[in-house]
PDB file of N, CA and C in Angstrom:
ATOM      1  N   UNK A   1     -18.973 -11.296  36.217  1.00  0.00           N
ATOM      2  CA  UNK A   1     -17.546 -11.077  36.358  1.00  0.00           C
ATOM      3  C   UNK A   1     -17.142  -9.882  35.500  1.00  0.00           C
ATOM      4  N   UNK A   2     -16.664  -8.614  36.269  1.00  0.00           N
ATOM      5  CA  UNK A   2     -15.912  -7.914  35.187  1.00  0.00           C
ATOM      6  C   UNK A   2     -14.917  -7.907  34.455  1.00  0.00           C
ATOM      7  N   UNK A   3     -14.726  -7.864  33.498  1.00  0.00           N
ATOM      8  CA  UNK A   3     -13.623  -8.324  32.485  1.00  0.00           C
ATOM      9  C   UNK A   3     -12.646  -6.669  32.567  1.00  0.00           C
ATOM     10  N   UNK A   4     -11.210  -6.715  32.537  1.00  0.00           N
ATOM     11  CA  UNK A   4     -10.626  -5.606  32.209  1.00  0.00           C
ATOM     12  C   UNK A   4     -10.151  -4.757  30.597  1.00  0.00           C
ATOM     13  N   UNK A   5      -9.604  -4.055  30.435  1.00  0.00           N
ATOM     14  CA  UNK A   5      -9.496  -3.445  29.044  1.00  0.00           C
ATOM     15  C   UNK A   5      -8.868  -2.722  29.591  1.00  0.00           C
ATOM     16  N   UNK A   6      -6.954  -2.972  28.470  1.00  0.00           N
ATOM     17  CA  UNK A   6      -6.100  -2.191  28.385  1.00  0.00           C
ATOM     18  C   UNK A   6      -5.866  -1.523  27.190  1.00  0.00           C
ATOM     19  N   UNK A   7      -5.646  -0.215  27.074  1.00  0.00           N
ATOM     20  CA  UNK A   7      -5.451   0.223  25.786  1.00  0.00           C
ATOM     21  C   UNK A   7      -4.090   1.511  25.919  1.00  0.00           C
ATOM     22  N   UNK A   8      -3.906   2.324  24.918  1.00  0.00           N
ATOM     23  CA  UNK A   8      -3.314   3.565  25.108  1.00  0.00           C
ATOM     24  C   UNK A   8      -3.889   4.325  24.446  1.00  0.00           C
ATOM     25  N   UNK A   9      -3.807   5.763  25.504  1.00  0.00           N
ATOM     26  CA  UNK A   9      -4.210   6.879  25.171  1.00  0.00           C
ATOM     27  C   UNK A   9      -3.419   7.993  25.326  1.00  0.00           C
ATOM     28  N   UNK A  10      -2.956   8.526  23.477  1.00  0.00           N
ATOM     29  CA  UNK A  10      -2.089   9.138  23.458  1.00  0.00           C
ATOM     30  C   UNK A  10      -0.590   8.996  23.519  1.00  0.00           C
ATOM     31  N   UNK A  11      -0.645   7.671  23.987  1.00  0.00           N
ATOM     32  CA  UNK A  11       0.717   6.851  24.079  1.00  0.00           C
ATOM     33  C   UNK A  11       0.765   6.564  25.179  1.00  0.00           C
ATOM     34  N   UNK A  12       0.120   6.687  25.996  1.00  0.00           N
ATOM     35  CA  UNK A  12       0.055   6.676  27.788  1.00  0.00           C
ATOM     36  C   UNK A  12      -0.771   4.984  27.946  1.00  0.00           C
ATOM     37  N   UNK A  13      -0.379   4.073  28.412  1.00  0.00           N
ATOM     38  CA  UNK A  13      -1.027   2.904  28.947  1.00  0.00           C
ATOM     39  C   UNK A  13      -2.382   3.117  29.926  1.00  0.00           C
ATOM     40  N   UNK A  14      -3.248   2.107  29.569  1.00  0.00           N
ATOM     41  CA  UNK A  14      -4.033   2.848  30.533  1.00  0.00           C
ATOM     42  C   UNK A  14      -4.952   1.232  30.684  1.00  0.00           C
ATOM     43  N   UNK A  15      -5.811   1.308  31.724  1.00  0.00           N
ATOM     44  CA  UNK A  15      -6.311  -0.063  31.880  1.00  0.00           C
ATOM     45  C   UNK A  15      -7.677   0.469  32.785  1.00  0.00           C
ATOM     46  N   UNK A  16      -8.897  -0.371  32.225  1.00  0.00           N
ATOM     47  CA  UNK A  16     -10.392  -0.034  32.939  1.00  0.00           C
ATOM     48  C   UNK A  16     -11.017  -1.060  33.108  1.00  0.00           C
ATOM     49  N   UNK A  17     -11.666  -1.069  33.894  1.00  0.00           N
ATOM     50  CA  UNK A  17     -13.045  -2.138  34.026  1.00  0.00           C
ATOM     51  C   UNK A  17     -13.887  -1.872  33.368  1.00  0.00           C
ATOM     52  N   UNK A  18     -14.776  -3.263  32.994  1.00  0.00           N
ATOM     53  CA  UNK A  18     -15.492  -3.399  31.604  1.00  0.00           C
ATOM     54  C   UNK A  18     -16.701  -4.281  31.844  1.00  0.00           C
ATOM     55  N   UNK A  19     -17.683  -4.044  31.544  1.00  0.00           N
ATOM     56  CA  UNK A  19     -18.921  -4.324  31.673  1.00  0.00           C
ATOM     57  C   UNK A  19     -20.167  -4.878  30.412  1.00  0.00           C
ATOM     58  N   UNK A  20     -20.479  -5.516  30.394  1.00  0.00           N
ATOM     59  CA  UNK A  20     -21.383  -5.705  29.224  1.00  0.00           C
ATOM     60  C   UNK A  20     -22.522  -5.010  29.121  1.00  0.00           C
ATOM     61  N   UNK A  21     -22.964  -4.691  30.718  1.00  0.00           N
ATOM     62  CA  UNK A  21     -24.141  -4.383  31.654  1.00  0.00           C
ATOM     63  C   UNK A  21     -23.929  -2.680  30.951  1.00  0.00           C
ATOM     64  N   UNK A  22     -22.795  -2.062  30.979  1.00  0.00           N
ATOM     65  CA  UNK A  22     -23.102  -1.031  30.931  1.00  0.00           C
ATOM     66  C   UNK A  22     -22.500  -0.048  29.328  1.00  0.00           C
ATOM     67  N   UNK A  23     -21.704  -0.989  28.867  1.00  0.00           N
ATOM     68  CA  UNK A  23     -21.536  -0.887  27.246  1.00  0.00           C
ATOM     69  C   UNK A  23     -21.742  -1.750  26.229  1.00  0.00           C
ATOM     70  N   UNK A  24     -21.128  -1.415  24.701  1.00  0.00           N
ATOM     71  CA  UNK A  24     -21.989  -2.541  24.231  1.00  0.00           C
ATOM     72  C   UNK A  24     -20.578  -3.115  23.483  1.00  0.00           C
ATOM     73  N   UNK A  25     -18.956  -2.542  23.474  1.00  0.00           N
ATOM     74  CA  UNK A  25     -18.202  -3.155  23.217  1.00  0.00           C
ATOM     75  C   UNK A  25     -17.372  -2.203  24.310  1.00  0.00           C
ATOM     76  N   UNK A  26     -15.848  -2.511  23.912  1.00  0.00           N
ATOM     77  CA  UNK A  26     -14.673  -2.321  23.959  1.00  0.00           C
ATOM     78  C   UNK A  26     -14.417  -0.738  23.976  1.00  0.00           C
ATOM     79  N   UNK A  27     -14.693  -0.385  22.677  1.00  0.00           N
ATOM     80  CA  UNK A  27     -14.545   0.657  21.741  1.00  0.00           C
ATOM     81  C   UNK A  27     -15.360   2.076  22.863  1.00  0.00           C
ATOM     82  N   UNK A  28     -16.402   1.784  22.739  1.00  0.00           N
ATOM     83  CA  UNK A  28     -17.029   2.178  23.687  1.00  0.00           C
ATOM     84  C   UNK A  28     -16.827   2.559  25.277  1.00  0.00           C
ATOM     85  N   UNK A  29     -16.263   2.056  25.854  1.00  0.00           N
ATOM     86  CA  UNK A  29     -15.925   1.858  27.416  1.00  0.00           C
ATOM     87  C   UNK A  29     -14.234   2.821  27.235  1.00  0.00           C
ATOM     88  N   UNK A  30     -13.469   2.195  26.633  1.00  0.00           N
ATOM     89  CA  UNK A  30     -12.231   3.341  26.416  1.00  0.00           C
ATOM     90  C   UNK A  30     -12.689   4.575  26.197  1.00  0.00           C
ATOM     91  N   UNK A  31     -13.395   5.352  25.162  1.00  0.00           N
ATOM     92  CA  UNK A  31     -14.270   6.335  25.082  1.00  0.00           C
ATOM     93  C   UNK A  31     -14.768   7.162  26.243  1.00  0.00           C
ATOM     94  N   UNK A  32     -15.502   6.605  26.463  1.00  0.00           N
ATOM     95  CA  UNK A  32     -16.002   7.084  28.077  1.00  0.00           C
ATOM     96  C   UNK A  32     -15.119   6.876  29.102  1.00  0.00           C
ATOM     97  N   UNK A  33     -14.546   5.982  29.249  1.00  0.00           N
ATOM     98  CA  UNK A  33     -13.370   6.475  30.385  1.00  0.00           C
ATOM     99  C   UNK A  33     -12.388   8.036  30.143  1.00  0.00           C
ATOM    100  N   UNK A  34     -12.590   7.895  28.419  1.00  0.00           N
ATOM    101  CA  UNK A  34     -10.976   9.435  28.609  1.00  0.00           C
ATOM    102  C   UNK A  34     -12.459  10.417  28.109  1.00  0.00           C
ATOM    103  N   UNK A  35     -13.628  10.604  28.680  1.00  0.00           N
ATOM    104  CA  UNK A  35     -14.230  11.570  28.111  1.00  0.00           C
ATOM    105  C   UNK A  35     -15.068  12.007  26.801  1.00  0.00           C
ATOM    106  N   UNK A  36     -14.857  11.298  25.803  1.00  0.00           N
ATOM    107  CA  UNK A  36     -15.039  11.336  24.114  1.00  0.00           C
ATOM    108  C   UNK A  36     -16.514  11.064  24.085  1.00  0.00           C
ATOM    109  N   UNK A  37     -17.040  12.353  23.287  1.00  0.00           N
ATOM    110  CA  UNK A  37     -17.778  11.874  22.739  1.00  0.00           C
ATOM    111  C   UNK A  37     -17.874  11.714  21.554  1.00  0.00           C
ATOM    112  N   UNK A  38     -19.002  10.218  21.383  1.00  0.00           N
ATOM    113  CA  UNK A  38     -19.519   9.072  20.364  1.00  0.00           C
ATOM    114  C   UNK A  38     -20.518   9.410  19.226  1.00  0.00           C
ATOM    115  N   UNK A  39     -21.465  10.231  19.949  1.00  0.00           N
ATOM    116  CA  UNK A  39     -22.616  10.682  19.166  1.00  0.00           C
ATOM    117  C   UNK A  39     -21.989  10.793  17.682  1.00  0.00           C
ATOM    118  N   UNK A  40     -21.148  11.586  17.019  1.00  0.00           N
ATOM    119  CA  UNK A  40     -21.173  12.058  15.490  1.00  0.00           C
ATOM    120  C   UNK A  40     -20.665  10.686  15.187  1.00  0.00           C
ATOM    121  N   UNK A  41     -19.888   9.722  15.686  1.00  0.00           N
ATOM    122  CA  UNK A  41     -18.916   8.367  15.391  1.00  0.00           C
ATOM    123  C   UNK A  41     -19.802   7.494  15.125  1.00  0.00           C
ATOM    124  N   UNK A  42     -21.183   7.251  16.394  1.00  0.00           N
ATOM    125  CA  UNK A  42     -22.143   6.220  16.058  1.00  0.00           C
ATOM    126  C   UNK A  42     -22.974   6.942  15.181  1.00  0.00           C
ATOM    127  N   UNK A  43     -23.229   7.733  14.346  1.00  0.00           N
ATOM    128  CA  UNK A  43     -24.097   8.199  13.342  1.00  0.00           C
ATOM    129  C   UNK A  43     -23.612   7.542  12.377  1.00  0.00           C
ATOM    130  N   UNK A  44     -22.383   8.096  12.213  1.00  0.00           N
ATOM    131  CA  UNK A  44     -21.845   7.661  10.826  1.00  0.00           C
ATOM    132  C   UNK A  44     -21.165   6.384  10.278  1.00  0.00           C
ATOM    133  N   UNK A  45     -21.310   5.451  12.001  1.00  0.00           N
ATOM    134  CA  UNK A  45     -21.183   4.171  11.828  1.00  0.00           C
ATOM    135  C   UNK A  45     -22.618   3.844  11.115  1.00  0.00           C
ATOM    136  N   UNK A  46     -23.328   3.803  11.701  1.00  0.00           N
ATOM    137  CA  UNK A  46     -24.780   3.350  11.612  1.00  0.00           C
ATOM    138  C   UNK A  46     -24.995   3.810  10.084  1.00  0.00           C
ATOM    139  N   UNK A  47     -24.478   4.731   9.543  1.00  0.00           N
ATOM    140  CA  UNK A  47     -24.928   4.865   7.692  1.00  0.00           C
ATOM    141  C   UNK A  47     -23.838   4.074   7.331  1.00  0.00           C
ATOM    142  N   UNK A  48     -22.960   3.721   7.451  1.00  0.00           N
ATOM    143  CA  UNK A  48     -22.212   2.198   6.962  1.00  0.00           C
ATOM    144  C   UNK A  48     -22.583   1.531   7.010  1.00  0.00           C
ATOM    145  N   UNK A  49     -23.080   1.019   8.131  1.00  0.00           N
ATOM    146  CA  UNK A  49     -24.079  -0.033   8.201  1.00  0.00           C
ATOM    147  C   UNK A  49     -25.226  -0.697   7.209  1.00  0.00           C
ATOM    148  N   UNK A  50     -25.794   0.429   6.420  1.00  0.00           N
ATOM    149  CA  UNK A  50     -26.859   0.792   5.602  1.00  0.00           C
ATOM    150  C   UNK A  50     -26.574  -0.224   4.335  1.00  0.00           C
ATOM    151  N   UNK A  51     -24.995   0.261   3.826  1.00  0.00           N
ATOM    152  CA  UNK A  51     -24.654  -0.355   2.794  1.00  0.00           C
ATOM    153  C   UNK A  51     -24.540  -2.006   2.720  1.00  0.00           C
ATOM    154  N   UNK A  52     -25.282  -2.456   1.974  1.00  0.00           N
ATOM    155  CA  UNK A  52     -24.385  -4.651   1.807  1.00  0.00           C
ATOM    156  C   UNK A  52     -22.951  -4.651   1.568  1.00  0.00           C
ATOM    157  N   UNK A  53     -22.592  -5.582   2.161  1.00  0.00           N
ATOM    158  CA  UNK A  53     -21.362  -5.710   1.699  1.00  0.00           C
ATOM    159  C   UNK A  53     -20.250  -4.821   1.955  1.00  0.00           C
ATOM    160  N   UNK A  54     -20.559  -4.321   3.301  1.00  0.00           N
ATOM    161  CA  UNK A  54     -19.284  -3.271   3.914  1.00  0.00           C
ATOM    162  C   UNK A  54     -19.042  -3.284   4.931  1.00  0.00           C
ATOM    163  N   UNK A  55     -18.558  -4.395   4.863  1.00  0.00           N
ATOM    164  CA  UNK A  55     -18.404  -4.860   6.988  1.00  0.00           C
ATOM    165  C   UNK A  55     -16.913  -4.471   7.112  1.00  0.00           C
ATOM    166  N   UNK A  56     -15.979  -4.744   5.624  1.00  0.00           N
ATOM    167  CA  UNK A  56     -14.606  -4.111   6.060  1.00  0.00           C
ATOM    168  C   UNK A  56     -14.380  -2.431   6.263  1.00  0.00           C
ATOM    169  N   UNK A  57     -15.191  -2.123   5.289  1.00  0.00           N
ATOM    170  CA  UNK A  57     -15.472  -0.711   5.428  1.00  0.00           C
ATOM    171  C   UNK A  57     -15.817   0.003   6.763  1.00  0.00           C
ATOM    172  N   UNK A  58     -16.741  -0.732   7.347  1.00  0.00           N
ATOM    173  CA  UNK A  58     -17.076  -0.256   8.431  1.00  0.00           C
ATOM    174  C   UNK A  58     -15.722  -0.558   9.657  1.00  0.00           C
ATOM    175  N   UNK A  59     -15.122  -1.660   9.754  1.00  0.00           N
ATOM    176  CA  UNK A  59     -14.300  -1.654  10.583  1.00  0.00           C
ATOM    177  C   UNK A  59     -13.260  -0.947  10.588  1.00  0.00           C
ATOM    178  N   UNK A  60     -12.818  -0.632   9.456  1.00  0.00           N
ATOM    179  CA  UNK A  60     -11.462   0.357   8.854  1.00  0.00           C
ATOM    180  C   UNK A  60     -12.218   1.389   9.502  1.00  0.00           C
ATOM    181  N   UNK A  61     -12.932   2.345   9.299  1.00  0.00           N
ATOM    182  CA  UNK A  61     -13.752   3.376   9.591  1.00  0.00           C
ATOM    183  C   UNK A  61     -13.238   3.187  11.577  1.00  0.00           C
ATOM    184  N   UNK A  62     -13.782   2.194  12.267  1.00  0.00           N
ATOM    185  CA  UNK A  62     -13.904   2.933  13.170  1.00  0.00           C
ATOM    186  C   UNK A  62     -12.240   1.959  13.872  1.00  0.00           C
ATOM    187  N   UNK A  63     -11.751   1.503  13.481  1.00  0.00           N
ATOM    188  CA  UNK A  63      -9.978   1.733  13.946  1.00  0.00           C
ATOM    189  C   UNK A  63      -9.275   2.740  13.351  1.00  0.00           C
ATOM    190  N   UNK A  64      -9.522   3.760  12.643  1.00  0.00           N
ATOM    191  CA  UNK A  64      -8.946   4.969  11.723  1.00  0.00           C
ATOM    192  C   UNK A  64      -9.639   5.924  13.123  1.00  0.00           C
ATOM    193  N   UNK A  65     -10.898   6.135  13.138  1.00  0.00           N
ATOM    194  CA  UNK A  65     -11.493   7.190  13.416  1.00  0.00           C
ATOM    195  C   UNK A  65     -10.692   7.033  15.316  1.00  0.00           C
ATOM    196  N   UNK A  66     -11.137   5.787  15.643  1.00  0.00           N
ATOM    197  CA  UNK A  66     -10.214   5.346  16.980  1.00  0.00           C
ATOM    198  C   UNK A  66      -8.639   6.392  17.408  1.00  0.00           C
ATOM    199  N   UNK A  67      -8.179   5.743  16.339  1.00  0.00           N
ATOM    200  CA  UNK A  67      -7.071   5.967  15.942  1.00  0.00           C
ATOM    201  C   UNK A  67      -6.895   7.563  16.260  1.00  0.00           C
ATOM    202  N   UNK A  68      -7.230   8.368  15.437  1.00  0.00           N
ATOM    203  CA  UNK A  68      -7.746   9.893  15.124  1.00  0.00           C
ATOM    204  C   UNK A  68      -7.595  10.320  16.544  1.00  0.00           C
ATOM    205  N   UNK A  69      -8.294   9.350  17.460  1.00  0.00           N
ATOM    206  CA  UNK A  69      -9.222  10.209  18.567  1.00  0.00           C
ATOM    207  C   UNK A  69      -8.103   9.915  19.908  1.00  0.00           C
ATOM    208  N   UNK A  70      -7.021   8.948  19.414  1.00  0.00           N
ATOM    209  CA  UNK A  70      -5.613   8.954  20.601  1.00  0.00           C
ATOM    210  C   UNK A  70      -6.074   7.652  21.222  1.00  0.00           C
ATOM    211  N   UNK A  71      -6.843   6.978  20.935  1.00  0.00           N
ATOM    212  CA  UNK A  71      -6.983   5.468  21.320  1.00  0.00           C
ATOM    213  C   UNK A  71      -6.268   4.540  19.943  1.00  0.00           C
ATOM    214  N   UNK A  72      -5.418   3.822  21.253  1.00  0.00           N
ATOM    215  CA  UNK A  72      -4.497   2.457  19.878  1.00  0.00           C
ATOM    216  C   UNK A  72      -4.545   1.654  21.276  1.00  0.00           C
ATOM    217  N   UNK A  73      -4.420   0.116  20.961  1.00  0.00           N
ATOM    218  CA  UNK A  73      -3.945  -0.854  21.186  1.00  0.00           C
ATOM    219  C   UNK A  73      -5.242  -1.511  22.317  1.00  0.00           C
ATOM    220  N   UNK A  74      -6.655  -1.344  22.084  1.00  0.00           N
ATOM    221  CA  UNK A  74      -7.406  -1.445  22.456  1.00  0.00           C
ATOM    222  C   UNK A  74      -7.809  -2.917  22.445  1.00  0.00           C
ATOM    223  N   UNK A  75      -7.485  -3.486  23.972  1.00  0.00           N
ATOM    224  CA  UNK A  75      -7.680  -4.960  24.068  1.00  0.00           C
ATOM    225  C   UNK A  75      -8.148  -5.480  24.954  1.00  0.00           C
ATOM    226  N   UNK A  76      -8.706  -6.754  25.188  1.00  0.00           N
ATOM    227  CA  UNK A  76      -9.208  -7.477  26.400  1.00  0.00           C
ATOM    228  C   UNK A  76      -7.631  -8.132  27.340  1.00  0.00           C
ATOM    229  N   UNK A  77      -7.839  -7.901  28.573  1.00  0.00           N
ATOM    230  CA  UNK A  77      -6.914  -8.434  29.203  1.00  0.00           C
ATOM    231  C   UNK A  77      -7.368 -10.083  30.033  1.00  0.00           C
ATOM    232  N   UNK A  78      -6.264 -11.334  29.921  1.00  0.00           N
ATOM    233  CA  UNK A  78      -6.982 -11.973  29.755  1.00  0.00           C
ATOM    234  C   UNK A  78      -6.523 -11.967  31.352  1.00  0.00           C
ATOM    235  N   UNK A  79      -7.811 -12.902  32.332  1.00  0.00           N
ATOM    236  CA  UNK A  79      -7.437 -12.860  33.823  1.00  0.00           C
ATOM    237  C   UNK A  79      -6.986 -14.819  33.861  1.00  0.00           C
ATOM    238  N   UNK A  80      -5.840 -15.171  34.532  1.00  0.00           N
ATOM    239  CA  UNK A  80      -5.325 -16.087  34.891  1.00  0.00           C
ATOM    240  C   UNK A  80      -6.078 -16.422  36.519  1.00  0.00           C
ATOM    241  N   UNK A  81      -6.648 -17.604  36.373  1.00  0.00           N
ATOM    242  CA  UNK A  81      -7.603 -18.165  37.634  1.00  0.00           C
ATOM    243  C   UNK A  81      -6.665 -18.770  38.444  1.00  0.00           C
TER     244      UNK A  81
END
């Protein structure tokens, strides 16, 4: 089942189909829908990573850097059966 993802970009609403199959979050799939590239973002996630004890660190990091890049409000939309 594909799941959807609404977010804004730039202030503009925007809504995509979402896959597990073909990303590995959220964060990711908004990204590639408006074009962005990840490469320098997942580097410097991945040396956060490195450190113990910096899981807040790391998340601040990539809703700031998000942020930066004209993605806000990045969410799962829920589907009513």
């Amino acid at each position: 089942m594909a799941r959807i993802v609404g977010y804004k970009f730039k202030g503009q609403y925007k809504e995509i189909q979402f896959s597990y199959d073909r990303y590995r979050d959220k964060h990711e799939a908004v990204a590639a829908a408006e074009g962005i590239d990840l490469r320098q973002f997942l580097k410097m996630e991945e040396q956060l990573k490195q450190f113990p004890k910096q899981g807040a660190a790391q998340k601040d990091f990539r809703q700031n850097e998000f942020k930066r890049m004209g993605l806000t409000d990045i969410h799962f939309i829920r589907e009513d059966d």
